[in-house]
C-alpha atoms as a PDB file:
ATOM      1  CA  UNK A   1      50.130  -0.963  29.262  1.00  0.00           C
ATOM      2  CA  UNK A   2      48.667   2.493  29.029  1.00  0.00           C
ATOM      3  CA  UNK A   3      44.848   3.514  29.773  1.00  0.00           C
ATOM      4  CA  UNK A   4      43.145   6.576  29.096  1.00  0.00           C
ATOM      5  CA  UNK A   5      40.628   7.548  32.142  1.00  0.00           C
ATOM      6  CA  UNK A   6      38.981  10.253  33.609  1.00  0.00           C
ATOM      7  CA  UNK A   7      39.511  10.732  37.057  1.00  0.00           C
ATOM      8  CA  UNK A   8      39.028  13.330  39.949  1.00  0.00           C
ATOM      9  CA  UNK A   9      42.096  14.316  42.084  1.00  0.00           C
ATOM     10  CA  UNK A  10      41.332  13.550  45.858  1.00  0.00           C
ATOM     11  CA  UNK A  11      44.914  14.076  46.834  1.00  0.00           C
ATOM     12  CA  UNK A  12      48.133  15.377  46.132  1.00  0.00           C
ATOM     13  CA  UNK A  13      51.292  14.497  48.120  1.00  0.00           C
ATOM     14  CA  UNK A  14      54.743  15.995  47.329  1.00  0.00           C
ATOM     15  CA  UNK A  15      57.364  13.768  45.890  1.00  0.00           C
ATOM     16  CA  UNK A  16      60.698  14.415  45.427  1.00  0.00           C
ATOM     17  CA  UNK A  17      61.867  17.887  44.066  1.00  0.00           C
ATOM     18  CA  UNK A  18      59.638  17.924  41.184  1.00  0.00           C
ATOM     19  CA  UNK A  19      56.747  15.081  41.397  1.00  0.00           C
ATOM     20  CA  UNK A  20      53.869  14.694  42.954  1.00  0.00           C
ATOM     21  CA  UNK A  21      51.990  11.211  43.981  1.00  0.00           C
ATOM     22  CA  UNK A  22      48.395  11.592  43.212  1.00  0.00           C
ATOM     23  CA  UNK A  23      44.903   9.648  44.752  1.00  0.00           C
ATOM     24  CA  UNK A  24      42.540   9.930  41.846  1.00  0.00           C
ATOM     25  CA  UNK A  25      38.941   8.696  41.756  1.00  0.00           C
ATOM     26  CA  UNK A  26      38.233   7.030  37.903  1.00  0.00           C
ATOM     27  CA  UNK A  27      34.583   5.962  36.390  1.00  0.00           C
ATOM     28  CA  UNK A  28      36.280   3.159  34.768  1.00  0.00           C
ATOM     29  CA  UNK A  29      39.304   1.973  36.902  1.00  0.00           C
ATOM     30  CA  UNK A  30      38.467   3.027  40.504  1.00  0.00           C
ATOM     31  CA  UNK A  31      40.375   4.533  43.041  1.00  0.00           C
ATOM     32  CA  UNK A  32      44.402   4.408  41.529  1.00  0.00           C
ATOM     33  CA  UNK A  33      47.444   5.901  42.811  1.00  0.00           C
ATOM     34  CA  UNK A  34      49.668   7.710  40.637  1.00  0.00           C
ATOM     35  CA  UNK A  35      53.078   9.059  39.989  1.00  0.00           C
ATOM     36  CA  UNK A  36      52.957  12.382  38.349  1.00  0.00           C
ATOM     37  CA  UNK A  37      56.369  13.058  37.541  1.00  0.00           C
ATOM     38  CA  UNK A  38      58.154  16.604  37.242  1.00  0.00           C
ATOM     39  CA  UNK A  39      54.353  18.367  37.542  1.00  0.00           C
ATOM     40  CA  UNK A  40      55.631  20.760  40.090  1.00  0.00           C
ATOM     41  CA  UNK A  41      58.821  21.745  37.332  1.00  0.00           C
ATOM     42  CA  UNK A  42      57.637  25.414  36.741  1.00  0.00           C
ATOM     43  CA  UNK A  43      56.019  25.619  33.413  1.00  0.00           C
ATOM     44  CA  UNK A  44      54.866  21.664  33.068  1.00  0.00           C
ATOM     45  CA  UNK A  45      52.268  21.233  30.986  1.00  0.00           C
ATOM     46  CA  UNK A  46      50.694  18.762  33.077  1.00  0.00           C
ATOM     47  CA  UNK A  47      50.290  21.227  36.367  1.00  0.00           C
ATOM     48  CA  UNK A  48      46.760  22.000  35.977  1.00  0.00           C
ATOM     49  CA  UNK A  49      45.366  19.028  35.169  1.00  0.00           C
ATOM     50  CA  UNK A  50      46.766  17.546  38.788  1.00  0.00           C
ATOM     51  CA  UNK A  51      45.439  20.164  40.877  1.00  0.00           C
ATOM     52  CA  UNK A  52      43.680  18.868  43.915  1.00  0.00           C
ATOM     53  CA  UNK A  53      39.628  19.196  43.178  1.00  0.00           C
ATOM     54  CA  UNK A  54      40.336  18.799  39.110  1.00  0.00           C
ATOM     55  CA  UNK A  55      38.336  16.281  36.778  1.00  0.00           C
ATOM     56  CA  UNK A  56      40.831  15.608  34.062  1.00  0.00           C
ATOM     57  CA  UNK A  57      41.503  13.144  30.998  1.00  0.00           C
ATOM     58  CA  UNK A  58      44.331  11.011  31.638  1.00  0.00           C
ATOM     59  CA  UNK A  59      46.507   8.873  30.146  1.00  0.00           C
ATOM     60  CA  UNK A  60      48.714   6.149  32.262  1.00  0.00           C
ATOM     61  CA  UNK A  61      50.928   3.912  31.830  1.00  0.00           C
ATOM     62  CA  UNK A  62      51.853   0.438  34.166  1.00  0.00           C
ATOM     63  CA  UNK A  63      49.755  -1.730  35.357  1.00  0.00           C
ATOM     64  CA  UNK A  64      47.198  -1.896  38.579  1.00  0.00           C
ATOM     65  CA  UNK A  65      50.237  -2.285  41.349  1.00  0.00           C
ATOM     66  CA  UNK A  66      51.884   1.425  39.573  1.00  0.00           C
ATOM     67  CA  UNK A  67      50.617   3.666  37.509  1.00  0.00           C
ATOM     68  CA  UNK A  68      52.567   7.019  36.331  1.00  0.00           C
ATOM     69  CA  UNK A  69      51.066   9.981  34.336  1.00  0.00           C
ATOM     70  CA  UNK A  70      51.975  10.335  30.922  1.00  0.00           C
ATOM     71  CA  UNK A  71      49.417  12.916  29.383  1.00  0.00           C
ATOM     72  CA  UNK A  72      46.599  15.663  31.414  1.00  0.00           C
ATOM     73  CA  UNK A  73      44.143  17.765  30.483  1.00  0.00           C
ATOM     74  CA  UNK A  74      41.596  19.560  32.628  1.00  0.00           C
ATOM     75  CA  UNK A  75      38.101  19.098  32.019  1.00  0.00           C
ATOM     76  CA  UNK A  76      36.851  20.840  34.805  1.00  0.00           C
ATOM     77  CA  UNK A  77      38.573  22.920  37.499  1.00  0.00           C
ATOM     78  CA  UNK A  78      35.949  23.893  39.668  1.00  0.00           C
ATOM     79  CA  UNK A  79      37.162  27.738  39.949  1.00  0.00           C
ATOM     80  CA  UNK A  80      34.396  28.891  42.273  1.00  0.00           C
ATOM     81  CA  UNK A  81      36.228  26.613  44.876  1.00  0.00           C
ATOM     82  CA  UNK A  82      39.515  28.332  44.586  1.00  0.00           C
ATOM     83  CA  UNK A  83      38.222  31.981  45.216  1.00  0.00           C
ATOM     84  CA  UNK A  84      36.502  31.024  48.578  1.00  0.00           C
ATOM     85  CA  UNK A  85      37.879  29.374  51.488  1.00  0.00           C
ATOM     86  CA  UNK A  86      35.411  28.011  53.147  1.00  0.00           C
ATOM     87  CA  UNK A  87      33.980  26.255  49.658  1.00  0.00           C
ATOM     88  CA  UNK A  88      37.710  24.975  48.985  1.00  0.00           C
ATOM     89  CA  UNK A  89      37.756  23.154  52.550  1.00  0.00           C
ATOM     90  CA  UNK A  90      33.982  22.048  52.259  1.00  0.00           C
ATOM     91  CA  UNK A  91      35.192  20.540  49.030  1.00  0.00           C
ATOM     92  CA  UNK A  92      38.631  19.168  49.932  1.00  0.00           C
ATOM     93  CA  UNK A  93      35.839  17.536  52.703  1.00  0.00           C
ATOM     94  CA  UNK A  94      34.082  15.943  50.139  1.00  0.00           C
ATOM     95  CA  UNK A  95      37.428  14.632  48.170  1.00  0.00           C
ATOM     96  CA  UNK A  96      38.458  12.874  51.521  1.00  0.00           C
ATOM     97  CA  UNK A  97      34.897  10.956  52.206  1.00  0.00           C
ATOM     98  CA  UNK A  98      35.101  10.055  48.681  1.00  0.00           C
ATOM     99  CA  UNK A  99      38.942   8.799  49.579  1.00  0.00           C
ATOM    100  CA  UNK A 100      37.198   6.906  51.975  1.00  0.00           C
ATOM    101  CA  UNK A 101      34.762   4.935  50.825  1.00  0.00           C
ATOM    102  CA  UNK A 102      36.526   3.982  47.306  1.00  0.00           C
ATOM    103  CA  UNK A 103      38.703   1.042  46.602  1.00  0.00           C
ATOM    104  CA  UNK A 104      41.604   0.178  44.326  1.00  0.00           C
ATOM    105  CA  UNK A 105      40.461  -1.269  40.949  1.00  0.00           C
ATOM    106  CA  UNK A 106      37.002  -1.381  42.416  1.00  0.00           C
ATOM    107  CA  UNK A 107      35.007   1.334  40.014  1.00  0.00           C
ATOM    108  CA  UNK A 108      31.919   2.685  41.211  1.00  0.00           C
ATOM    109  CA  UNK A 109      30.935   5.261  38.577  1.00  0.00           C
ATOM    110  CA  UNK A 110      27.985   6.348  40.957  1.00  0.00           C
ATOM    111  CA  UNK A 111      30.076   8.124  43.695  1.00  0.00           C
ATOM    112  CA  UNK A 112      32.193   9.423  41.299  1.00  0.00           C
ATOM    113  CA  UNK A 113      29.187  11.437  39.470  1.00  0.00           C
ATOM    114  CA  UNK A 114      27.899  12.328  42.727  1.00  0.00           C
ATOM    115  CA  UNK A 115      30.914  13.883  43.821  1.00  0.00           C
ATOM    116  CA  UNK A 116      31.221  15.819  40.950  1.00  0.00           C
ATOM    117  CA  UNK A 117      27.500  17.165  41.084  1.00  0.00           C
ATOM    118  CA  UNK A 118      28.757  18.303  44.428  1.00  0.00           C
ATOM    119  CA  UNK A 119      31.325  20.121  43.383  1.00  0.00           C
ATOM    120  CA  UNK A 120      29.851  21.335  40.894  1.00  0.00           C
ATOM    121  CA  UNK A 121      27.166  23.208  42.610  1.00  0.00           C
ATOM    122  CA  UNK A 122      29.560  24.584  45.307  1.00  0.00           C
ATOM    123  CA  UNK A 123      31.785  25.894  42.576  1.00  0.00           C
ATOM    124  CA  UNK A 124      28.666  27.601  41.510  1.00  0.00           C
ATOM    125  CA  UNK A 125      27.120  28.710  43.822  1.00  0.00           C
ATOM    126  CA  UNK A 126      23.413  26.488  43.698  1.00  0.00           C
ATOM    127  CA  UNK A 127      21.520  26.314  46.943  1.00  0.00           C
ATOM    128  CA  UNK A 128      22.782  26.524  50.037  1.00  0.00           C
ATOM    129  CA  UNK A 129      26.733  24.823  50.963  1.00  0.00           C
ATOM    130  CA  UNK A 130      25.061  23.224  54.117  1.00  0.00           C
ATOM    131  CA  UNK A 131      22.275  21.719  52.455  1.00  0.00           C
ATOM    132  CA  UNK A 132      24.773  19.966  49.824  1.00  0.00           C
ATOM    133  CA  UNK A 133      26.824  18.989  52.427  1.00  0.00           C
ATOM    134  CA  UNK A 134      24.283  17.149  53.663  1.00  0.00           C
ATOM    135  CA  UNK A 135      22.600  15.468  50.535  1.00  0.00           C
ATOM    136  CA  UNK A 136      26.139  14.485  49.518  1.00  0.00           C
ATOM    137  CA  UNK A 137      26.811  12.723  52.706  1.00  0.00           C
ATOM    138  CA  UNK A 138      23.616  10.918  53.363  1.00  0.00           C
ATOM    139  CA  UNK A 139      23.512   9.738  49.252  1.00  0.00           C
ATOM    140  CA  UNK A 140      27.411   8.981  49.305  1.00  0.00           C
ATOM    141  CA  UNK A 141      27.140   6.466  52.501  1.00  0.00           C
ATOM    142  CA  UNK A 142      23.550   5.074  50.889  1.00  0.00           C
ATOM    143  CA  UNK A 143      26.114   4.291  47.794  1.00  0.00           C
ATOM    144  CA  UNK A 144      28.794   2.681  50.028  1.00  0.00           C
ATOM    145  CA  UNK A 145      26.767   0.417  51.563  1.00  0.00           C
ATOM    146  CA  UNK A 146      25.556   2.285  54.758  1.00  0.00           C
ATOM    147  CA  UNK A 147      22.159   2.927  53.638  1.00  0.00           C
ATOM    148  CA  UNK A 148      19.635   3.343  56.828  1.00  0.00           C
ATOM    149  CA  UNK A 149      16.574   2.384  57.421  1.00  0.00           C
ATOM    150  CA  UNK A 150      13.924   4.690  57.451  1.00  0.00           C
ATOM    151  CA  UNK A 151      10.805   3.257  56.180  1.00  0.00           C
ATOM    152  CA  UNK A 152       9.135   3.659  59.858  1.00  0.00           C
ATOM    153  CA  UNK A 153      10.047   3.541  63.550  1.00  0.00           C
ATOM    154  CA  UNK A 154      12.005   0.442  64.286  1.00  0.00           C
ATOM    155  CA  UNK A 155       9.748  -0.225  67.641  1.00  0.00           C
ATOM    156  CA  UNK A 156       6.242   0.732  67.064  1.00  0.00           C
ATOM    157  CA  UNK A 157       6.514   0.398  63.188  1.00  0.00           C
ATOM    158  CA  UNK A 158       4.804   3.887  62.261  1.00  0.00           C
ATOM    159  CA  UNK A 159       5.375   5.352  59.086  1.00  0.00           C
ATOM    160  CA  UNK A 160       5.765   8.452  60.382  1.00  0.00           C
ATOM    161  CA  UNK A 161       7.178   8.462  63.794  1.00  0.00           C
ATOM    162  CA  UNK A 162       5.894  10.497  66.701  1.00  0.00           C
ATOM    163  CA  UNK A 163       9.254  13.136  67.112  1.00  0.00           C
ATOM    164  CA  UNK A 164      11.100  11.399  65.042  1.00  0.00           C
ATOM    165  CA  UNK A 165      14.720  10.183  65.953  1.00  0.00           C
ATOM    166  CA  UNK A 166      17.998   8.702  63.861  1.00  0.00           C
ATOM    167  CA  UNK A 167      19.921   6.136  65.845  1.00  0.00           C
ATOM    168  CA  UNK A 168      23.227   6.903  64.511  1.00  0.00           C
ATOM    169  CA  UNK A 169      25.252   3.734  64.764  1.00  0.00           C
ATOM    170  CA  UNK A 170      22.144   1.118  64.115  1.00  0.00           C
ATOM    171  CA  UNK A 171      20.753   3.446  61.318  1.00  0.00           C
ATOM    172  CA  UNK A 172      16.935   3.436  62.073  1.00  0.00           C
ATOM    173  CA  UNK A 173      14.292   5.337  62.792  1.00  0.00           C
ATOM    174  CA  UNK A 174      12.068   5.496  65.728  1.00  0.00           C
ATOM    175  CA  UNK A 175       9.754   7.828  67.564  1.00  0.00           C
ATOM    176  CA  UNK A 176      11.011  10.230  70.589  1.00  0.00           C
ATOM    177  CA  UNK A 177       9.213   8.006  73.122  1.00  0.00           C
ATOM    178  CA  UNK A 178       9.641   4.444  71.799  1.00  0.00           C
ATOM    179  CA  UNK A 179      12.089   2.487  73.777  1.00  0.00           C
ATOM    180  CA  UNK A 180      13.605  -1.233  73.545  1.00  0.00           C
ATOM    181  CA  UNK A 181      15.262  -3.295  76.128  1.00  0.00           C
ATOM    182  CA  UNK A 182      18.971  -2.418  74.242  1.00  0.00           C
ATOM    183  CA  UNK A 183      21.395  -0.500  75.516  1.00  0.00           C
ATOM    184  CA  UNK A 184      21.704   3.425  75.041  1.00  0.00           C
ATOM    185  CA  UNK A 185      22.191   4.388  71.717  1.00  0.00           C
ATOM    186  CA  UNK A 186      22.923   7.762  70.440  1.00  0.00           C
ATOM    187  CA  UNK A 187      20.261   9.246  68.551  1.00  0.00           C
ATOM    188  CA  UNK A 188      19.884  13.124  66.323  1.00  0.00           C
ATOM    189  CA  UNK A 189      16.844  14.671  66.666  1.00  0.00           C
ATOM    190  CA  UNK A 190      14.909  15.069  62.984  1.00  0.00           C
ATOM    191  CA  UNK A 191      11.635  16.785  62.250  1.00  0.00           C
ATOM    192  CA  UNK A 192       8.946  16.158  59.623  1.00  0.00           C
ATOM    193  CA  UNK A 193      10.970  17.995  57.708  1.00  0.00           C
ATOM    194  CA  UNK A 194      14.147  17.172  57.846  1.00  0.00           C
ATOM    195  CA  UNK A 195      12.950  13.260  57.897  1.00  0.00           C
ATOM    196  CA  UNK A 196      10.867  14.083  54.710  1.00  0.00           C
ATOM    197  CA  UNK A 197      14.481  15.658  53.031  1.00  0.00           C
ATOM    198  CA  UNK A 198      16.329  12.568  54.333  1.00  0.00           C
ATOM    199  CA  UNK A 199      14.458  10.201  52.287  1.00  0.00           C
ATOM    200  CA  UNK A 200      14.477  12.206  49.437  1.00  0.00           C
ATOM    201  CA  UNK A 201      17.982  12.337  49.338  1.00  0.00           C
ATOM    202  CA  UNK A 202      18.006   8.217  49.902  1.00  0.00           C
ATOM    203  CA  UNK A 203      15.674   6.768  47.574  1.00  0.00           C
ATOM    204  CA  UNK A 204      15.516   9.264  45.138  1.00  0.00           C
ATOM    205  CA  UNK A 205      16.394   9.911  41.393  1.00  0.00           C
ATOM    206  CA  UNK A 206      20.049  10.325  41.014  1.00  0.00           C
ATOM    207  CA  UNK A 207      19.550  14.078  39.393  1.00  0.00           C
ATOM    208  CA  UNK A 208      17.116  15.303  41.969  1.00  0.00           C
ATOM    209  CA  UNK A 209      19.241  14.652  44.703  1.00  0.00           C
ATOM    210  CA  UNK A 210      20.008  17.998  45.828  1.00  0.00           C
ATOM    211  CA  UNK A 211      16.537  19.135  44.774  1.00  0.00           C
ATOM    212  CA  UNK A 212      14.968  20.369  47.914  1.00  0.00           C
ATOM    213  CA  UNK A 213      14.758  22.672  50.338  1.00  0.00           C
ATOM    214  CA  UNK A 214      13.794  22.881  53.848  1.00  0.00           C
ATOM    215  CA  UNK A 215      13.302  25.796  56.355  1.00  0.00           C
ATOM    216  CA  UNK A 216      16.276  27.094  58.693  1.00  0.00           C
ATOM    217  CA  UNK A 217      15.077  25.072  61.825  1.00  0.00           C
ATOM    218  CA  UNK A 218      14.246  21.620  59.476  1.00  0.00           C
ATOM    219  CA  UNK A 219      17.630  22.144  57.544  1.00  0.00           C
ATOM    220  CA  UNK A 220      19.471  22.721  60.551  1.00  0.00           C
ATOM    221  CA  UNK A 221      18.253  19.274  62.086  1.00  0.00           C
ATOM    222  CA  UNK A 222      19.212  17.722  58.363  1.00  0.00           C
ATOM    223  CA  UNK A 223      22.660  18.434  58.449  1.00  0.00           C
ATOM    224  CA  UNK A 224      23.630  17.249  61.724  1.00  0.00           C
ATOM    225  CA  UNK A 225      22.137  14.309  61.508  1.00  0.00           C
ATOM    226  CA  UNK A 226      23.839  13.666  58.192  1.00  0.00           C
ATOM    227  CA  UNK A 227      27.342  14.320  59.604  1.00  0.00           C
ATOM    228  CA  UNK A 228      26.712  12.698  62.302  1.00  0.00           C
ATOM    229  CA  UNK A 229      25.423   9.500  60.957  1.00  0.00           C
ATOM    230  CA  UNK A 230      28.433   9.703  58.027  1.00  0.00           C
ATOM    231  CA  UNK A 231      31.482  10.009  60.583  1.00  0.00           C
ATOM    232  CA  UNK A 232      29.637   7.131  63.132  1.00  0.00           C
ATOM    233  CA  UNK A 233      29.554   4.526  59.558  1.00  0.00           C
ATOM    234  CA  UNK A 234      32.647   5.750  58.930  1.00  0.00           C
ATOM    235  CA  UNK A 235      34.065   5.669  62.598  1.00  0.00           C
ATOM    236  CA  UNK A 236      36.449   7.920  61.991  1.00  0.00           C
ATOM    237  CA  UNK A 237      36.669  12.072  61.683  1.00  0.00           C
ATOM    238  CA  UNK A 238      38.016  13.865  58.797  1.00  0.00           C
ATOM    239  CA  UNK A 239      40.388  16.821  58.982  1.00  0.00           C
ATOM    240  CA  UNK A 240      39.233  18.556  56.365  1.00  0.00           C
ATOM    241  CA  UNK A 241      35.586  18.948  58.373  1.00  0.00           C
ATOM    242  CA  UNK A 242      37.287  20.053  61.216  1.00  0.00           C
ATOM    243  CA  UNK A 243      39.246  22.636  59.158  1.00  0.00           C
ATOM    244  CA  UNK A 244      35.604  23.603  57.154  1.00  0.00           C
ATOM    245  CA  UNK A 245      33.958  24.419  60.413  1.00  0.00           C
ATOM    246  CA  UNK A 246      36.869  26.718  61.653  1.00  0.00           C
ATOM    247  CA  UNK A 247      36.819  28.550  58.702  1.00  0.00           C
ATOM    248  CA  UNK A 248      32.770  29.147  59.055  1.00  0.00           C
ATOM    249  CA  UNK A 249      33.480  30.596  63.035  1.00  0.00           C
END
């Protein structure tokens, strides 16, 4: 059986002399593994299109237990990653939450535009990295199933709660001074702000996601709390973010 997808590479691994075994996020199929064979054979014609971080047209062949790569062509490289760093780990970041959160033959063609809007705008250079970071993390677990709640505070149900909190693990809201009879929860400290950004991000259209900005102290509050609250749904860290951060010391 062969299939022609699109799909973004979220990770390479080394195979053999010459092949690589790629993780590759599809519109259409989901998350697949595949066998690129002989794409690491100097000269293959196939070598750019399996770069990690490339959107490219594919054509497999097998069926949904093994797939193998049989044709590639880059659509889009995202270059302004490869020159920079610190963009090429923020991004790799992004490739593993998307990992993450994807299944085998389970297509969600939502994350997969998200994380390419992502990318994109890193690669270019629109708004600020930390602020994307953000918006892509909060919108990407909202998509996965993790959205929180953050219509009002979850004690004294105000709209807008008095020093606003996020309870990380429950995923509400609730003013610095409202209490219930449960144990200790950790909570990240938002603003008007930053609580005002969050819900854009959330419940907004899917092309003004990353259409906002806040002030230094507001955007500050934003994008811990979105880390935060990603890697405490996620229970689990990411070695990529640790490797982002030491490259912004």
């Amino acid at each position: 059986m062969y299939v022609n997808t699109r799909g973004l590479i979220l990770r390479e691994v080394p195979y053999k002399e010459t092949s690589k075994i790629l993780t590759v996020l599809t519109a259409d199929e989901g998350k697949l593994t595949v066998s690129a064979k002989g794409v690491r054979r100097r000269g293959s014609k196939l070598a750019p299109a399996t770069q990690l971080l490339t959107f490219s047209d594919m054509t497999l062949s097998g069926n949904h237990e093994r797939w193998t790569l049989t044709e590639a062509v880059p659509v889009e490289m995202f270059e302004g990653l490869r020159t920079d760093l610190e963009l090429l780990a923020l991004g790799s970041y992004f490739a593993q939450l998307l990992e993450a959160v994807s299944d085998e033959d389970m297509p969600n063609p939502a994350v997969l535009s998200l994380g390419l809007k992502a990318l994109y705008r890193l690669s270019e250079g629109k708004g600020e990295p930390g602020l994307t970071k953000a918006a892509f993390e909060l919108r990407l677990m909202a998509l996965s199933g993790y959205m929180p709640a953050l219509e009002g505070c979850c004690v004294c149900g105000r709209e807008e709660p008095l020093n606003p909190r996020l309870e990380v693990q429950a995923g509400t809201l609730r003013c610095r001074d409202c209490r219930e009879d449960t144990a200790y929860t950790e909570t990240m400290a938002l603003c008007e702000g930053a609580l005002a950004a969050m819900r854009h991000i959330l419940s907004g259209d899917d092309k003004r996601v990353f259409s906002f900005t806040l002030g230094q102290e507001a955007a500050g509050r934003l994008e811990r709390a979105a880390e935060r609250y990603t890697l405490a749904q996620l229970d689990r860290g990411f070695s990529t973010l640790d490797y982002y951060k030491q490259c912004r010391l």
